[in-house]
N, C-alpha and C. Protein backbone atom coordinates (compact mmCIF):
# COMPACT_ATOMS: atom_id res chain seq x y z
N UNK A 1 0.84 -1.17 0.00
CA UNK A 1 0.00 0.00 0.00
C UNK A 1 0.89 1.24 0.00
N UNK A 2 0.57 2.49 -0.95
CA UNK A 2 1.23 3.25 -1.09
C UNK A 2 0.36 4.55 -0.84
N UNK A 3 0.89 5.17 0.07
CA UNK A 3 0.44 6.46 0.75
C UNK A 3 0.94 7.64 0.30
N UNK A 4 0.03 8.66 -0.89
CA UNK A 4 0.54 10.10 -1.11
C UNK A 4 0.30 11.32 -0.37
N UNK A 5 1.06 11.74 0.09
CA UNK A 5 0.73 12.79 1.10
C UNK A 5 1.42 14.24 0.18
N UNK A 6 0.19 14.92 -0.14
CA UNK A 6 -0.02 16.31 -1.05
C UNK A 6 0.18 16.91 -0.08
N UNK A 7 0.48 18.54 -0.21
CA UNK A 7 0.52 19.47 0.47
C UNK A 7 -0.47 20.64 -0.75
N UNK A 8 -1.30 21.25 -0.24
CA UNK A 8 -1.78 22.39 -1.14
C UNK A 8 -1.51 23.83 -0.71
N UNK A 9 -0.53 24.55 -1.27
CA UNK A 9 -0.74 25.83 -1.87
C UNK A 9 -1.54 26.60 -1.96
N UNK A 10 -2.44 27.69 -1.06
CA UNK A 10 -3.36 28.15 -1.25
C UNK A 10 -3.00 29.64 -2.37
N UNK A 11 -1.72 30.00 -2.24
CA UNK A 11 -1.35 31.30 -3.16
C UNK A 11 -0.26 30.77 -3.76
N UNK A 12 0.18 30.28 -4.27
CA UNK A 12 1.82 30.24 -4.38
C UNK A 12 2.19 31.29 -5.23
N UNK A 13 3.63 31.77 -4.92
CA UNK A 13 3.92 33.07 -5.53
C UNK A 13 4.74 32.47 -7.32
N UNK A 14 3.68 33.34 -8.10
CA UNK A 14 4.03 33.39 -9.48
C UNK A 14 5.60 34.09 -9.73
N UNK A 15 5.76 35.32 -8.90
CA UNK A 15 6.90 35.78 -9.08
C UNK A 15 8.04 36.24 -7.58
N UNK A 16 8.91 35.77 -7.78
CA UNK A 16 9.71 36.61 -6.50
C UNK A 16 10.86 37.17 -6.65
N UNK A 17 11.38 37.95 -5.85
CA UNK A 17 12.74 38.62 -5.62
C UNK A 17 13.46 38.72 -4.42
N UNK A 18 14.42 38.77 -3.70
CA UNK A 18 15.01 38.62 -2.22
C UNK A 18 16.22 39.43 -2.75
N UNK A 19 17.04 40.14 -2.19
CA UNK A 19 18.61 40.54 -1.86
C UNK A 19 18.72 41.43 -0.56
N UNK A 20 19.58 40.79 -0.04
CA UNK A 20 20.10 41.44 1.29
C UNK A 20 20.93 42.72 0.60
N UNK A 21 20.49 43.76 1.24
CA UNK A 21 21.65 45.46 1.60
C UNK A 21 21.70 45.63 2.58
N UNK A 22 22.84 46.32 2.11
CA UNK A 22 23.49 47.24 3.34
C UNK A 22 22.45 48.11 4.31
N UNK A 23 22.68 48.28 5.51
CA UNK A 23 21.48 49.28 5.98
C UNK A 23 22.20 50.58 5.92
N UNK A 24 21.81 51.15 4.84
CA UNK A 24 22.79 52.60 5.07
C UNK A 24 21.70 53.27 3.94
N UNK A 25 21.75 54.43 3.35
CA UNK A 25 21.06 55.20 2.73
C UNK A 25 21.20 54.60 1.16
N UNK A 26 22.62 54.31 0.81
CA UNK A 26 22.62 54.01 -0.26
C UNK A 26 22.00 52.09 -0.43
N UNK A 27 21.83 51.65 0.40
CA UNK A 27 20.97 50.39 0.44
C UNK A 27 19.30 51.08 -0.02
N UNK A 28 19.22 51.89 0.89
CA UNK A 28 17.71 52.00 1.26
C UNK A 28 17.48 52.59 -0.52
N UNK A 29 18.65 53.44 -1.17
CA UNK A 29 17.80 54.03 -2.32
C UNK A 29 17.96 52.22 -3.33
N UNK A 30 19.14 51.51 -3.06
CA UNK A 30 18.86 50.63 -4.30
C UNK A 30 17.81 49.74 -4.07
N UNK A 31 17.31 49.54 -2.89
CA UNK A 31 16.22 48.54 -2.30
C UNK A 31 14.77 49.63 -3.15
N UNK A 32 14.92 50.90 -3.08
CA UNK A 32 13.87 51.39 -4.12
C UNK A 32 13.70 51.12 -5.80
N UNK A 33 15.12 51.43 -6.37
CA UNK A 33 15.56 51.00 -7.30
C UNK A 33 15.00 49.96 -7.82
N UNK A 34 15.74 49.20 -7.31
CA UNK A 34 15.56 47.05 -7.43
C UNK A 34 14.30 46.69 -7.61
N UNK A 35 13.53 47.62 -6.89
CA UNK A 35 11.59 47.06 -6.72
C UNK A 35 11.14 48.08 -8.09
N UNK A 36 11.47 49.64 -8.73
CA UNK A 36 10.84 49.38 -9.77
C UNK A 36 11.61 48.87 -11.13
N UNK A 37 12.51 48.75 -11.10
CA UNK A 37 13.09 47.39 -11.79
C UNK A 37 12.42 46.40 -11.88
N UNK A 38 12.21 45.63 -11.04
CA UNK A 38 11.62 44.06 -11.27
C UNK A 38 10.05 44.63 -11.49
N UNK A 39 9.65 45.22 -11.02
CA UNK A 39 8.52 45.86 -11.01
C UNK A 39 7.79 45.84 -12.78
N UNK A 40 8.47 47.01 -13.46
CA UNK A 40 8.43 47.05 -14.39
C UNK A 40 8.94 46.15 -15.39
N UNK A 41 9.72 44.95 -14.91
CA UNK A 41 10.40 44.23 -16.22
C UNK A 41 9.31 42.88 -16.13
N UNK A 42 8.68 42.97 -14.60
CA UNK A 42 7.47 42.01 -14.42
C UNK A 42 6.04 42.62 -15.18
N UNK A 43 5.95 43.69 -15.57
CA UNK A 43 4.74 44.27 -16.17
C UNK A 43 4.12 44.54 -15.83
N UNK A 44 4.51 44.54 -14.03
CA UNK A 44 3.51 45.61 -12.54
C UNK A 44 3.49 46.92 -12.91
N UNK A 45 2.72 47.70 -12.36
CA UNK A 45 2.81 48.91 -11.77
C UNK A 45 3.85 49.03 -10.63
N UNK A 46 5.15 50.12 -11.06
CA UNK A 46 6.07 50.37 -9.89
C UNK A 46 5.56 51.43 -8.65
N UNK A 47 4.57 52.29 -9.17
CA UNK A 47 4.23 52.79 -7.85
C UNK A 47 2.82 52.60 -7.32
N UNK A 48 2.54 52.53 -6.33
CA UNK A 48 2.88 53.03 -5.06
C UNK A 48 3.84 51.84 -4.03
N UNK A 49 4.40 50.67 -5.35
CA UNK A 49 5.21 49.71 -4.16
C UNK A 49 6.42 50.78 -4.28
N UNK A 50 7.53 50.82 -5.31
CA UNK A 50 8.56 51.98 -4.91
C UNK A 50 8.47 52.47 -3.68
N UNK A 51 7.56 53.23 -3.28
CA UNK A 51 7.08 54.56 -2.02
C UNK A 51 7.74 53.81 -0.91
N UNK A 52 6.49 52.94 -1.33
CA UNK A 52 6.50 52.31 0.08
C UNK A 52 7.51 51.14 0.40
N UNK A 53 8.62 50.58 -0.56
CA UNK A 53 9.62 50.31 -0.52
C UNK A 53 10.52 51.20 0.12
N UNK A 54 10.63 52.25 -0.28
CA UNK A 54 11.62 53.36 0.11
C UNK A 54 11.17 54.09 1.60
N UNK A 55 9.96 53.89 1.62
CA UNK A 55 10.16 54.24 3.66
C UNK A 55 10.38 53.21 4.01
N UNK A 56 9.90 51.84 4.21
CA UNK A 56 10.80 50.43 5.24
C UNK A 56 12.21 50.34 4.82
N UNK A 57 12.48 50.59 3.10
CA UNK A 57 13.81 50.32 3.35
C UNK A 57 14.46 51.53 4.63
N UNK A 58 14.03 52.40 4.49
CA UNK A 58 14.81 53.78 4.94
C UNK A 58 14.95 53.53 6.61
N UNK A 59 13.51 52.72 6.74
CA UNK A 59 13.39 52.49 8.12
C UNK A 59 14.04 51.92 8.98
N UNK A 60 14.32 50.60 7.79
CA UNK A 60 15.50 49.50 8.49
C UNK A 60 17.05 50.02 8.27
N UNK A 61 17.47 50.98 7.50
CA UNK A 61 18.64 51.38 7.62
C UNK A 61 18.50 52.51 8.99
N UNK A 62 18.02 53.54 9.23
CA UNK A 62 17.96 54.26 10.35
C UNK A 62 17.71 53.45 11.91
N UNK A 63 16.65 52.32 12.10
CA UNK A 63 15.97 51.98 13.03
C UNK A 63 16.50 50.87 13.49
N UNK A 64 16.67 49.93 12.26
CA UNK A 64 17.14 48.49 12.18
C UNK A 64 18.16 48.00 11.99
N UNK A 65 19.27 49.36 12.27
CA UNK A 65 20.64 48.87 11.60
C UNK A 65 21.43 48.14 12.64
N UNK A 66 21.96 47.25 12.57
CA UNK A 66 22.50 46.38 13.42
C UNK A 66 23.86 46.43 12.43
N UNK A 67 25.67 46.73 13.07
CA UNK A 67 27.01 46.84 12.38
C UNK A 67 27.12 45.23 11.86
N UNK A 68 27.46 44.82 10.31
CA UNK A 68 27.78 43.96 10.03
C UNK A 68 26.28 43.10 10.05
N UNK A 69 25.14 43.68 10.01
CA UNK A 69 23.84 43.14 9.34
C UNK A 69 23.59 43.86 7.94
N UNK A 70 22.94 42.87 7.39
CA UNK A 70 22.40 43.64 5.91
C UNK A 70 21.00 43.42 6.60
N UNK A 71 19.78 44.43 5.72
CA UNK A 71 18.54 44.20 5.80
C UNK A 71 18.35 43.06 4.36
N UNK A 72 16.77 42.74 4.19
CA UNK A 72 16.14 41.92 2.93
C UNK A 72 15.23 42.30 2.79
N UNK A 73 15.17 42.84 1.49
CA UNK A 73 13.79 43.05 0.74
C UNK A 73 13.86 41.93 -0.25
N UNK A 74 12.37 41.59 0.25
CA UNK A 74 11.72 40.77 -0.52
C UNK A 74 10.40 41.06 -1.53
N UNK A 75 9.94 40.73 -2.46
CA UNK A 75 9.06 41.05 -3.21
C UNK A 75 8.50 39.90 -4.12
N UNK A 76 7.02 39.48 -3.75
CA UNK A 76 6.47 38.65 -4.03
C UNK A 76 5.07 38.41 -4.86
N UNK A 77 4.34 38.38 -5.61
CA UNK A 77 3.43 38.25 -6.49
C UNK A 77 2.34 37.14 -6.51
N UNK A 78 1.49 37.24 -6.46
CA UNK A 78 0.60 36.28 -6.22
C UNK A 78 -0.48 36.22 -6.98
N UNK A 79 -0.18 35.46 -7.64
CA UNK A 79 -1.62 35.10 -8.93
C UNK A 79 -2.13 36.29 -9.71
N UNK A 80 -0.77 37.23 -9.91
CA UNK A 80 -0.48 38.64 -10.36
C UNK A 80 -1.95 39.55 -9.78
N UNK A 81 -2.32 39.25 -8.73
CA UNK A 81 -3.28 39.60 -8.14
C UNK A 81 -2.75 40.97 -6.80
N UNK A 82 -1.44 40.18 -6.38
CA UNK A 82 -1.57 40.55 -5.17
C UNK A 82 0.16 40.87 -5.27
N UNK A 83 0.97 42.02 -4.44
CA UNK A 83 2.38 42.18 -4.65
C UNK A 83 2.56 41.94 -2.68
N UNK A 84 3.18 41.32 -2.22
CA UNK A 84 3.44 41.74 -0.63
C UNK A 84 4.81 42.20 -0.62
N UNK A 85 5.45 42.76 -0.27
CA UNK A 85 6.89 43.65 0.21
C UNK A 85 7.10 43.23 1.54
N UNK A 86 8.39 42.75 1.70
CA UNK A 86 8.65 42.68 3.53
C UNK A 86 10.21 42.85 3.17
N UNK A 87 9.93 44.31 4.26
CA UNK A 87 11.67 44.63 4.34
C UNK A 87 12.17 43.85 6.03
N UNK A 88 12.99 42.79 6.08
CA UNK A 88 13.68 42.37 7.08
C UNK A 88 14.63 42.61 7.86
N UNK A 89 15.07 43.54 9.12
CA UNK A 89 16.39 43.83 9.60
C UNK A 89 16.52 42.77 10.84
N UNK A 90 17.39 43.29 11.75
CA UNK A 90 17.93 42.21 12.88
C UNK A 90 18.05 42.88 13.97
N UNK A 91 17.00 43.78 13.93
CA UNK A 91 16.38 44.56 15.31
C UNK A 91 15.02 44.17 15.52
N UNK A 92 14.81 42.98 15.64
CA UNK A 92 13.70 42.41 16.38
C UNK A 92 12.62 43.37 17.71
N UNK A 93 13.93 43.98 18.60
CA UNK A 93 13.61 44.51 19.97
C UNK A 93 13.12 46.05 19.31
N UNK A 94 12.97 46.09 18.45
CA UNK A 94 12.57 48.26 18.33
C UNK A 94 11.35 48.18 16.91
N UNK A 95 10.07 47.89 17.65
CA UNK A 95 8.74 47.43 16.88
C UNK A 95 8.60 48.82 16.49
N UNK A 96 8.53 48.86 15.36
CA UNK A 96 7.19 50.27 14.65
C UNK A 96 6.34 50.97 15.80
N UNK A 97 6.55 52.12 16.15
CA UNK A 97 5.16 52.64 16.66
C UNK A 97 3.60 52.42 16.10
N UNK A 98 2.77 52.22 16.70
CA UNK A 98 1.15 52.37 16.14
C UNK A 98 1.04 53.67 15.26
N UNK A 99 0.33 53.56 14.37
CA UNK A 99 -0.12 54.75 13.51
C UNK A 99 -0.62 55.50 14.09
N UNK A 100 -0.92 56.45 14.37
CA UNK A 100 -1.28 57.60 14.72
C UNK A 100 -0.69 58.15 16.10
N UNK A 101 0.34 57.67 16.33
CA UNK A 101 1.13 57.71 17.81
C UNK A 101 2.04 58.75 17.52
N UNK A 102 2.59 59.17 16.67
CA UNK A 102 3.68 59.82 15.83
C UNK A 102 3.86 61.08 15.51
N UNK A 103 2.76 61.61 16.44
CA UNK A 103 2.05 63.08 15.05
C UNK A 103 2.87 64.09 16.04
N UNK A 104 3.17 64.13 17.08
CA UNK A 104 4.29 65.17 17.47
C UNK A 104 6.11 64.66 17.82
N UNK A 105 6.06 63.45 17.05
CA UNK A 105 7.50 62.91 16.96
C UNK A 105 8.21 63.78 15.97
N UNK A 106 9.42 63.68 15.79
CA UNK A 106 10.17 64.12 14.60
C UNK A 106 10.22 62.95 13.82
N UNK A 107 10.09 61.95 14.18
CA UNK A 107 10.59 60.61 12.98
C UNK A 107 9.34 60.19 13.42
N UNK A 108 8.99 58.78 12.31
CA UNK A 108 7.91 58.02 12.50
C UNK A 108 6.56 58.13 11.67
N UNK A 109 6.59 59.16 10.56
CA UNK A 109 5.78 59.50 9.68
C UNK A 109 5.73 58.52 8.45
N UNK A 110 6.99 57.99 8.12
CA UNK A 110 7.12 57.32 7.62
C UNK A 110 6.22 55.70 7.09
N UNK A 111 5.95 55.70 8.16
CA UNK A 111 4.52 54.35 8.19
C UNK A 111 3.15 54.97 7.73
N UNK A 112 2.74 56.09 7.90
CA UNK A 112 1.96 57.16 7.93
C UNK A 112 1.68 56.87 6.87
N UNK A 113 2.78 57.29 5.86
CA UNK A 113 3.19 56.59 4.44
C UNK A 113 2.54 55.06 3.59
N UNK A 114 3.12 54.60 4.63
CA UNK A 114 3.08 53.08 4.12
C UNK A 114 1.65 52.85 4.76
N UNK A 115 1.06 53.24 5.62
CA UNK A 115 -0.86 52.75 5.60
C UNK A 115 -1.41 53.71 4.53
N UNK A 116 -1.11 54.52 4.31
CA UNK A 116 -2.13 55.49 3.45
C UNK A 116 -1.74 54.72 2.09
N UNK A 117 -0.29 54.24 1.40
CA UNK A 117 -0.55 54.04 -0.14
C UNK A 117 -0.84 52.19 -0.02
N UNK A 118 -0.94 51.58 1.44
CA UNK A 118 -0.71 49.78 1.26
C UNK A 118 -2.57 49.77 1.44
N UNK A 119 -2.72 48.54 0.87
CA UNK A 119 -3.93 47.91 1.29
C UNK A 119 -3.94 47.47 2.46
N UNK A 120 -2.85 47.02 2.62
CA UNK A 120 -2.57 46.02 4.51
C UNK A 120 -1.25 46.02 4.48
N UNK A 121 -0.64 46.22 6.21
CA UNK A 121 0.38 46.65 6.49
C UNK A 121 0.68 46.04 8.07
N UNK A 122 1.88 45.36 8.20
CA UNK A 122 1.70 44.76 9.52
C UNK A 122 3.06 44.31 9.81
N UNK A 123 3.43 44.14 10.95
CA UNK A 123 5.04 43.49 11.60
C UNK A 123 4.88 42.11 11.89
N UNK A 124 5.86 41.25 11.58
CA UNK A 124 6.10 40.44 12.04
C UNK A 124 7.42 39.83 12.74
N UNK A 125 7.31 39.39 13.95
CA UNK A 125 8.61 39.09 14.89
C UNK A 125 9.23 37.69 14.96
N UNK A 126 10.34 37.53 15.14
CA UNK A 126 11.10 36.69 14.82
C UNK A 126 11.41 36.07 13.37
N UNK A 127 12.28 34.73 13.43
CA UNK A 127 12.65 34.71 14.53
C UNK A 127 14.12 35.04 14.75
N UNK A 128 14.29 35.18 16.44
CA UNK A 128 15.32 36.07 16.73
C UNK A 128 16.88 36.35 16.22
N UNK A 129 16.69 37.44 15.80
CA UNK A 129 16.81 38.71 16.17
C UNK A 129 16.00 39.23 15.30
N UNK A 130 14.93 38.96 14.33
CA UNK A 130 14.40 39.46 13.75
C UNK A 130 13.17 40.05 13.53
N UNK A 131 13.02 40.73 12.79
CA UNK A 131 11.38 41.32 12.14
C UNK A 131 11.66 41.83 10.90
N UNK A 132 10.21 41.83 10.61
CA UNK A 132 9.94 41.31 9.09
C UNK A 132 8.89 42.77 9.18
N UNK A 133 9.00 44.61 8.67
CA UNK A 133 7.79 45.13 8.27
C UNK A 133 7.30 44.29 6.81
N UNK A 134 5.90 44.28 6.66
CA UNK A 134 5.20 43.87 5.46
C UNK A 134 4.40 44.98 5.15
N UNK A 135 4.22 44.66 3.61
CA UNK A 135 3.17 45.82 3.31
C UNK A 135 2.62 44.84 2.14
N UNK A 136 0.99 45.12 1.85
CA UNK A 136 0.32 44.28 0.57
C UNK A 136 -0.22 45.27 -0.20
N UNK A 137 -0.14 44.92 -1.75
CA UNK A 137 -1.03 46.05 -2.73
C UNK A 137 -1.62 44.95 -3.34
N UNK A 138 -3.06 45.04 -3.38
CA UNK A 138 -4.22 44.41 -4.57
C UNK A 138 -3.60 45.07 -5.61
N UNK A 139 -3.93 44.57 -6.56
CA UNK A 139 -3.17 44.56 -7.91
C UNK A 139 -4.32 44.56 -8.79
N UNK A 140 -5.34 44.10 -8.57
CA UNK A 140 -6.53 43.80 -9.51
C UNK A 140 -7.37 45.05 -9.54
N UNK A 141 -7.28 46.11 -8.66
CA UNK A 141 -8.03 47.27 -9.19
C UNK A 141 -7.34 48.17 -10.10
C-alpha cells in the first residue's frame, strides 16, 4: 500500500525577488531601485510599491541597523493579483510605533506613508533577532 501525502498551496507566488543590503542610505535608495526594476520588467505597476519600498527600506537602515547586518527586501506576487513587500532587519527589539502615535515625533511618519498608499500593512517578529515590516497592494483594481 502506497500512501501520497499532497501538500496544497493556497497562493503560491508566481513571481519573487530577495537581496540582502546594506542598511545605510545608499541600500535604502537601491532597495527602491531594485523594486521598480523588477517591477516594471514584471509588467507591474512600480508605484505606489517603490514609495513604500523606500520608507521600510529607509526604516531599516535608520531603526534596524545592526554593524555587520544587511537588511532583505523581498518582493512577491501572487496570482499577479496581489504584490506583498517585507523589508527584514535584525532589530527584532525596536517594533514600529502604532499609527497615529507619531504626530508630534520628529521621525515616524514614515509608516503614515506606508498605511495610506498599502492595502494592509503589519510586523512580524522573529525569529530572533528578527522582524519582518510587510506591506500588501491588490493589484486587480
Amino acid at each position: 500500500m502506497t500512501q501520497e501525502i499532497t501538500r496544497t498551496e493556497h497562493s503560491v507566488p508566481t513571481r519573487q525577488f530577495a537581496v540582502l543590503l546594506s542598511p545605510t542610505r545608499r541600500g535604502a535608495r537601491l532597495a527602491r531601485l531594485l523594486t521598480a526594476a523588477h517591477l516594471g520588467d514584471w509588467g507591474l505597476p512600480t508605484e505606489p510599491a517603490a514609495n513604500i519600498v523606500a520608507e521600510l527600506a529607509a526604516n531599516a537602515a535608520v531603526h534596524g541597523r545592526v554593524s555587520g547586518r544587511d537588511f532583505r527586501l523581498a518582493l512577491t506576487v501572487h496570482r499577479e493579483t496581489l504584490l506583498r513587500i517585507e523589508v527584514t532587519d535584525t532589530r527584532g527589539e525596536r517594533l514600529p510605533l502604532a499609527l497615529g502615535t507619531a504626530d508630534d515625533a520628529e521621525s515616524g511618519r514614515g509608516l503614515l506613508i506606508v498605511g495610506a498608499l498599502a492595502d494592509r500593512w503589519g510586523v512580524d517578529v522573529g525569529p530572533a533577532p528578527r522582524k519582518t515590516v510587510w506591506a500588501e497592494l491588490d493589484l486587480g483594481r
